[in-house]
C-alpha atoms as a PDB file:
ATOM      1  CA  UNK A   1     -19.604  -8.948  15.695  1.00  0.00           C
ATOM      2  CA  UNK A   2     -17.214  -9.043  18.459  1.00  0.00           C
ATOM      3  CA  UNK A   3     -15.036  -5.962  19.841  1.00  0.00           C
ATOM      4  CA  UNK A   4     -11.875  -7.978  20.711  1.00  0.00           C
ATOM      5  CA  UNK A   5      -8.871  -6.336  22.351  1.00  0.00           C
ATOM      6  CA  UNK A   6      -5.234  -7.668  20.944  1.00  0.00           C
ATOM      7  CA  UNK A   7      -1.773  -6.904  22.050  1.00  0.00           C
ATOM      8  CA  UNK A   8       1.246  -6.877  20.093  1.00  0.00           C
ATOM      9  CA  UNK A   9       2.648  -9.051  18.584  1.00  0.00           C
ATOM     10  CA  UNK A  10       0.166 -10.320  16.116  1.00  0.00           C
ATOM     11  CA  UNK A  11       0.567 -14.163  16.602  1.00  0.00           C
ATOM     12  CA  UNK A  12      -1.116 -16.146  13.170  1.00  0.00           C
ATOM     13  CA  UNK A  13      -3.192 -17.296  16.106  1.00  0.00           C
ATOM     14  CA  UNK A  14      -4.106 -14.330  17.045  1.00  0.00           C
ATOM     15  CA  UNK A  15      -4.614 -13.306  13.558  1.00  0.00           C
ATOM     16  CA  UNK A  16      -6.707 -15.771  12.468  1.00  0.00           C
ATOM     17  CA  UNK A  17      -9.344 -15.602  15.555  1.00  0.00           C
ATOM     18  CA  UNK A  18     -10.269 -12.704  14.192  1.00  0.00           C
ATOM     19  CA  UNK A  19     -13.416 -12.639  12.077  1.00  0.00           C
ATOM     20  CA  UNK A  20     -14.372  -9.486   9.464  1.00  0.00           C
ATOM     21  CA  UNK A  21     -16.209  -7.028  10.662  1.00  0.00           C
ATOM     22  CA  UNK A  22     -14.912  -7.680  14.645  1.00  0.00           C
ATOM     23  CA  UNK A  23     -13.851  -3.967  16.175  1.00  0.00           C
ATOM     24  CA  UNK A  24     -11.166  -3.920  17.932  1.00  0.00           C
ATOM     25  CA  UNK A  25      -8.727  -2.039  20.152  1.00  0.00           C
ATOM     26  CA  UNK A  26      -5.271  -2.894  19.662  1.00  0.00           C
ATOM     27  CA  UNK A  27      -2.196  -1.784  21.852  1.00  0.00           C
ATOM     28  CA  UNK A  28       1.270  -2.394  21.554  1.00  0.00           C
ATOM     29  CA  UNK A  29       3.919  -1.795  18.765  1.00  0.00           C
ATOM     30  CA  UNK A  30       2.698  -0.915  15.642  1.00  0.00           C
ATOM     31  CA  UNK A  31       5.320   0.078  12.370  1.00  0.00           C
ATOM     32  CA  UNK A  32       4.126   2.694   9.948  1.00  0.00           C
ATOM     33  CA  UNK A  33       5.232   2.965   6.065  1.00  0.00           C
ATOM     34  CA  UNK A  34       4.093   3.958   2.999  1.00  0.00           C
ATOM     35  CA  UNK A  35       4.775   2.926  -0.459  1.00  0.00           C
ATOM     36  CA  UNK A  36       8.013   4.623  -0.825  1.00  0.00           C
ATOM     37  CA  UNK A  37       8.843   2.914   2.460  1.00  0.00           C
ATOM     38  CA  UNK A  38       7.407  -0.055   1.190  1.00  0.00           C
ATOM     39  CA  UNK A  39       9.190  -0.283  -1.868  1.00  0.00           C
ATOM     40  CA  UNK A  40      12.508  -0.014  -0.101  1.00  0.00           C
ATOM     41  CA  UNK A  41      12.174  -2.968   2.163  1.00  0.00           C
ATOM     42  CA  UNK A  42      10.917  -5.017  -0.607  1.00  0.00           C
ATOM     43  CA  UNK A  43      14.681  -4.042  -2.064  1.00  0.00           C
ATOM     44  CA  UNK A  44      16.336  -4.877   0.659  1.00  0.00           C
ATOM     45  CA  UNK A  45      14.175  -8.354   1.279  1.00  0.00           C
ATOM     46  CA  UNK A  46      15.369  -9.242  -2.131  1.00  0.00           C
ATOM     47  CA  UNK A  47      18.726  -7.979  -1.811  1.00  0.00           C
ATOM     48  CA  UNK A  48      19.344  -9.734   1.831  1.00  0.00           C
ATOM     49  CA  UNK A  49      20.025  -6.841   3.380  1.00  0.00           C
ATOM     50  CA  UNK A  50      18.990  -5.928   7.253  1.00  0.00           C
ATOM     51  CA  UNK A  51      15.205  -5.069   7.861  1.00  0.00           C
ATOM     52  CA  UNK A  52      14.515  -1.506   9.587  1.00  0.00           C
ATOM     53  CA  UNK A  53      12.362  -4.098  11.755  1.00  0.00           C
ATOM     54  CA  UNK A  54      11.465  -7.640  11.761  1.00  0.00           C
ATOM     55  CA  UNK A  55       8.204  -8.381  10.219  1.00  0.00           C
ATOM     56  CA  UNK A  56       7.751 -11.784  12.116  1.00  0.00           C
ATOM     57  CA  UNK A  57       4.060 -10.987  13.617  1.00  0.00           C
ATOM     58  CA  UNK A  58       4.386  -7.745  12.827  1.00  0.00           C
ATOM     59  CA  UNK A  59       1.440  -4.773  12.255  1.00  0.00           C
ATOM     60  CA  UNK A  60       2.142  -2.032   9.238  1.00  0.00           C
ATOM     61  CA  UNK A  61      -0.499   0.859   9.166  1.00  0.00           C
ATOM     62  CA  UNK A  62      -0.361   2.967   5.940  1.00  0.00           C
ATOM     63  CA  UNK A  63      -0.001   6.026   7.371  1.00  0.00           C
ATOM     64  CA  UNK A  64       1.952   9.378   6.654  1.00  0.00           C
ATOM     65  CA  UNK A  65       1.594  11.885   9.485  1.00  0.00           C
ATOM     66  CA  UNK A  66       1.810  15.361  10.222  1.00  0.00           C
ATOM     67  CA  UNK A  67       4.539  16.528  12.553  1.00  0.00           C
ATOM     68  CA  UNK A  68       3.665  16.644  16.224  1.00  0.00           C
ATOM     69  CA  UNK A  69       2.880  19.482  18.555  1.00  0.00           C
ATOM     70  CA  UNK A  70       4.237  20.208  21.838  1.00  0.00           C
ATOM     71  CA  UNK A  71       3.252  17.361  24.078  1.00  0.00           C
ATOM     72  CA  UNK A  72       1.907  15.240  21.588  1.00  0.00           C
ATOM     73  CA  UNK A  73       4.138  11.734  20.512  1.00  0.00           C
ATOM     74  CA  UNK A  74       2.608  12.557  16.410  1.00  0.00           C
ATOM     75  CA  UNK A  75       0.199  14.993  14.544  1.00  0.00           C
ATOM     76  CA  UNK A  76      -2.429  13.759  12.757  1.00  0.00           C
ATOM     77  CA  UNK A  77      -2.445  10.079  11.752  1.00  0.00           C
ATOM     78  CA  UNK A  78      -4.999   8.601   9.430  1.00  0.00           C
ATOM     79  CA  UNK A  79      -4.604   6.072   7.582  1.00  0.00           C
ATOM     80  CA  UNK A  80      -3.765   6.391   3.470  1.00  0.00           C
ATOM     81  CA  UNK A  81      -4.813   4.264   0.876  1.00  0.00           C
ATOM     82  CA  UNK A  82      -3.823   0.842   0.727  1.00  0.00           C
ATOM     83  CA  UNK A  83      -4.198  -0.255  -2.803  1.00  0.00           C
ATOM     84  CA  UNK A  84      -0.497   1.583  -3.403  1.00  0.00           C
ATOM     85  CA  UNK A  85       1.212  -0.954  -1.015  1.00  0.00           C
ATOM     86  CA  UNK A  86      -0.465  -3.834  -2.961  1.00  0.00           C
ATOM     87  CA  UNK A  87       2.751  -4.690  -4.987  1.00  0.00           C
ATOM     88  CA  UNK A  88       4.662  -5.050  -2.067  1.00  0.00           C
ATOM     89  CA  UNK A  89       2.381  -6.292   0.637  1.00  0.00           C
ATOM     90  CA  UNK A  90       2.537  -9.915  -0.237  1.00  0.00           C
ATOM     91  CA  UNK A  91       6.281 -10.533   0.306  1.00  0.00           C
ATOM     92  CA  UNK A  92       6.058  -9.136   3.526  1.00  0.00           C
ATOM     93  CA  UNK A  93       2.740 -11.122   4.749  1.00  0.00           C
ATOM     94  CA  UNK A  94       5.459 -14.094   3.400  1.00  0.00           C
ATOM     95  CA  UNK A  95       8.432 -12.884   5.546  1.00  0.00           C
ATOM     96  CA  UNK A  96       5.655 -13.120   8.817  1.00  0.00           C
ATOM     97  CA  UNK A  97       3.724  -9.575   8.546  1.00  0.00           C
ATOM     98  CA  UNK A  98       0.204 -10.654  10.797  1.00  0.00           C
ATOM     99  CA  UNK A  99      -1.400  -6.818  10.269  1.00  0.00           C
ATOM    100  CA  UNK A 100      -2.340  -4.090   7.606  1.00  0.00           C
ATOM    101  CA  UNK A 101      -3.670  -1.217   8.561  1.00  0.00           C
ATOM    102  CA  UNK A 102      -5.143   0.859   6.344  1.00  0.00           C
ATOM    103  CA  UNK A 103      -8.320   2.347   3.895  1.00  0.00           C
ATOM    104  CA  UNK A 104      -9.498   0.820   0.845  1.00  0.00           C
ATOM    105  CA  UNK A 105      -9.612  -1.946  -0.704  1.00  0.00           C
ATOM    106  CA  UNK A 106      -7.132  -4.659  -1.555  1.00  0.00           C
ATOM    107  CA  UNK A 107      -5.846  -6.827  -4.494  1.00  0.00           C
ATOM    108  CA  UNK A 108      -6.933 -10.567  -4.701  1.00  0.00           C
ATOM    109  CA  UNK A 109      -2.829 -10.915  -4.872  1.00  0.00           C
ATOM    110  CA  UNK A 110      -2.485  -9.656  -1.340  1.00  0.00           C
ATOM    111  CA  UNK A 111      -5.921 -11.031  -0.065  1.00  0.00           C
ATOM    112  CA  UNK A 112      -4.390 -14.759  -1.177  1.00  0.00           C
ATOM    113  CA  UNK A 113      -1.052 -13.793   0.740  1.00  0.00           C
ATOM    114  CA  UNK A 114      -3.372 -13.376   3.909  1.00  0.00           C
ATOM    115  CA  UNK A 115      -5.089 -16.593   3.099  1.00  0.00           C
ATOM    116  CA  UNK A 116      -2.133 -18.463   2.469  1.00  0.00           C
ATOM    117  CA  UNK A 117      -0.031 -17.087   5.915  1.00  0.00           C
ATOM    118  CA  UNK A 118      -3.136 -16.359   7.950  1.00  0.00           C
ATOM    119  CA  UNK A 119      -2.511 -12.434   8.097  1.00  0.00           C
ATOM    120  CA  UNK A 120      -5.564  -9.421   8.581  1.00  0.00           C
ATOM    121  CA  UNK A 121      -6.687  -6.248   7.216  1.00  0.00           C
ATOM    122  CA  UNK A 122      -7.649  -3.297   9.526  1.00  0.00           C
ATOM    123  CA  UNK A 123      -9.201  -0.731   8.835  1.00  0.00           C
ATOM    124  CA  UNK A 124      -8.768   2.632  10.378  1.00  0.00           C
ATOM    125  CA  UNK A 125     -11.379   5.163   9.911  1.00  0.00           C
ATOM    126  CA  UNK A 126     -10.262   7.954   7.344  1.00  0.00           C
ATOM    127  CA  UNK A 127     -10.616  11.830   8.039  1.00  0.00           C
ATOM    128  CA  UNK A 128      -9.978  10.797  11.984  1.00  0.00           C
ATOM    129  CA  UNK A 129      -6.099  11.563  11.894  1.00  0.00           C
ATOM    130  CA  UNK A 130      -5.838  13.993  14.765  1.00  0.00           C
ATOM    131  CA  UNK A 131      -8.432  11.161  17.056  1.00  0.00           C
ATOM    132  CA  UNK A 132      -6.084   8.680  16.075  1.00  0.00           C
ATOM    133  CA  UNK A 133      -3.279   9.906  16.765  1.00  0.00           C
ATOM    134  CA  UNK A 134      -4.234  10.450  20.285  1.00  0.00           C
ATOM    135  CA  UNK A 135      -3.818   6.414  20.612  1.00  0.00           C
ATOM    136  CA  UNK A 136      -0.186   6.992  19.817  1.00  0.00           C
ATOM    137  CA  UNK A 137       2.008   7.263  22.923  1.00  0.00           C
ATOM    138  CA  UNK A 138       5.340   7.052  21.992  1.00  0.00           C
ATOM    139  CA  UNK A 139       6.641   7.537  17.850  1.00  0.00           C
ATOM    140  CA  UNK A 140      10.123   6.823  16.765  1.00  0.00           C
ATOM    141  CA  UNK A 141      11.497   7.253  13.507  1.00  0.00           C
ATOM    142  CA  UNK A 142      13.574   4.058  12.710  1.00  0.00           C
ATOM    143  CA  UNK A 143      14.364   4.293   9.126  1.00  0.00           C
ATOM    144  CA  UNK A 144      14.569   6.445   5.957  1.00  0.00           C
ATOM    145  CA  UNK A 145      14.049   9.728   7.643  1.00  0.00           C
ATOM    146  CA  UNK A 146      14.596  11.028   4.120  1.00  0.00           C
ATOM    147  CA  UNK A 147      11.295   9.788   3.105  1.00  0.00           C
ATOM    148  CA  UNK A 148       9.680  12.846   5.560  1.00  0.00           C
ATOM    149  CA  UNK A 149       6.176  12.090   6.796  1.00  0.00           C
ATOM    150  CA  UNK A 150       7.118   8.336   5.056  1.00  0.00           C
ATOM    151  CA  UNK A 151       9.432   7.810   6.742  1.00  0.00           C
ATOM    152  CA  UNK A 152       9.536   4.121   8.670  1.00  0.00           C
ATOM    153  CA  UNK A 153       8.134   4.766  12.129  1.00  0.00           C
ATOM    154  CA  UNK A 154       7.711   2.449  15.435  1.00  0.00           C
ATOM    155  CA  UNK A 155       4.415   3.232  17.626  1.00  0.00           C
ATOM    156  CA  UNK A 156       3.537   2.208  20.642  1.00  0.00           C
ATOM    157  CA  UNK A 157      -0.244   2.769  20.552  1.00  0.00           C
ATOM    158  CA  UNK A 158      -3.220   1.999  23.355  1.00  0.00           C
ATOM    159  CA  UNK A 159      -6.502   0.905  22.201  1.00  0.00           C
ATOM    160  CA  UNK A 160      -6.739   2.517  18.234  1.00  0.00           C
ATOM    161  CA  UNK A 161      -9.556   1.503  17.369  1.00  0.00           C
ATOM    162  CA  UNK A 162      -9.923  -0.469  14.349  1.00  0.00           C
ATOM    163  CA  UNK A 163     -12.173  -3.016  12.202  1.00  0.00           C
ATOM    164  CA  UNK A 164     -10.786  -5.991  10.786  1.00  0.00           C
ATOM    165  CA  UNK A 165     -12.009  -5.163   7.182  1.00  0.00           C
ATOM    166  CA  UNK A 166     -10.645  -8.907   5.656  1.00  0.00           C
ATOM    167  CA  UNK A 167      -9.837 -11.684   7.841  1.00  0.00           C
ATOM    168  CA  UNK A 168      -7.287 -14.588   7.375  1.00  0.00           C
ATOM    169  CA  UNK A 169      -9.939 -16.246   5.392  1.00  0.00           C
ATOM    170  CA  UNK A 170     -10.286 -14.050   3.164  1.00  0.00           C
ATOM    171  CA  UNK A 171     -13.818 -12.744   4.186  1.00  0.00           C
ATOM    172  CA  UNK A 172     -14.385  -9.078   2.820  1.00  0.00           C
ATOM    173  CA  UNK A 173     -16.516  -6.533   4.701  1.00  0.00           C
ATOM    174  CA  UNK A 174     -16.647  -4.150   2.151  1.00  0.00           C
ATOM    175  CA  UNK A 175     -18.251  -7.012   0.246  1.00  0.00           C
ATOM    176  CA  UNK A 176     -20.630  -8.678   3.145  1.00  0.00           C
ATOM    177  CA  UNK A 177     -21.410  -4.959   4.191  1.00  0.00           C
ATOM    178  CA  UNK A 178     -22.717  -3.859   0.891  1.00  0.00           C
ATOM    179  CA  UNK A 179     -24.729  -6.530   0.452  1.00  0.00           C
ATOM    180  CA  UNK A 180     -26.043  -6.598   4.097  1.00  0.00           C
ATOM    181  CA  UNK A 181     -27.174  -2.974   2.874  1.00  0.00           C
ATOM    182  CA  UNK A 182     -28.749  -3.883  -0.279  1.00  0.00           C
ATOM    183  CA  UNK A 183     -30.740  -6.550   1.046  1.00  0.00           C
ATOM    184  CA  UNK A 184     -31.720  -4.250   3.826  1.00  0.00           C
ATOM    185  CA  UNK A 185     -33.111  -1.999   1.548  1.00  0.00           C
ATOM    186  CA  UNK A 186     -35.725  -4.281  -0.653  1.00  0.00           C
END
């Protein structure tokens, strides 16, 4: 497995050099939402109205955080669980969306979507919020500031680590790595 350093934006080149299980340090601009966010610019896909940003190669992390001290760009940022963006996720890897960023695991719906567009699933390590969020240099909220923590957010973040947990191919780690394990262990 490779550690791989990308920068923003998430080309479907890019995207689809990347292999499960490959660590990597990404930097650039990231968008966070979660599924009330989510749900919201599904609406106004469907309804043709503007974007809060343009998902053309873009990276979403699922990802509600805490407010930010003094000095710091965001409190603690871990990422939530990705299942509940699973009925949306699909027409936004359609409308471009490279990145997913996230814990858990995914729908065969949204792991075709990647397939099909050539689009990756991150994974960020949960109950590592406040390391995280030191990664996070600037934070913006953009859109739906009603939605609190939700709320649509643009990050510029320097090397967060990450592990592409499904890659454009659909190759699962959470799969490979179990069985890795079990074989291990006979």
């Amino acid at each position: 497995m490779a550690t791989v350093r990308i920068e923003t934006p998430l080309t479907e080149e890019k995207a689809r050099a990347l292999k499960s299980g490959d660590s990597v340090l990404l930097s650039g601009t990231v968008y966070t939402a979660r599924d009330a966010a989510h749900k919201r610019i599904v609406e106004a896909m469907n309804a043709g109205t503007p974007l809060p940003f343009d998902p053309e190669n873009s990276i979403v992390y699922f990802v509600g955080p805490t407010p930010a001290k003094p000095g710091q760009a965001i409190g603690s940022a871990g990422p939530t669980t990705s299942y509940r963006m699973d009925a949306y996720s699909p027409a936004l890897i359609a409308a471009g969306q490279k990145g997913m960023i996230g814990k858990g695991k995914r729908s065969e719906e949204v792991v075709n979507a990647m397939k099909k567009h050539g689009a990756v699933y991150f994974g960020a390590i949960g109950g590592a919020g406040a390391l995280l969020s030191k990664c996070v240099e600037k934070a913006e909220v953009i859109a739906y500031d009603d939605l609190g923590a939700e709320a649509v957010r643009r990050l510029t973040v320097k090397d967060l680590p990450l592990t592409v947990v499904i890659d454009s191919e659909g190759n699962n780690l959470y799969e490979t790595g179990r069985k890795a394990y079990l074989a291990s262990r006979k």
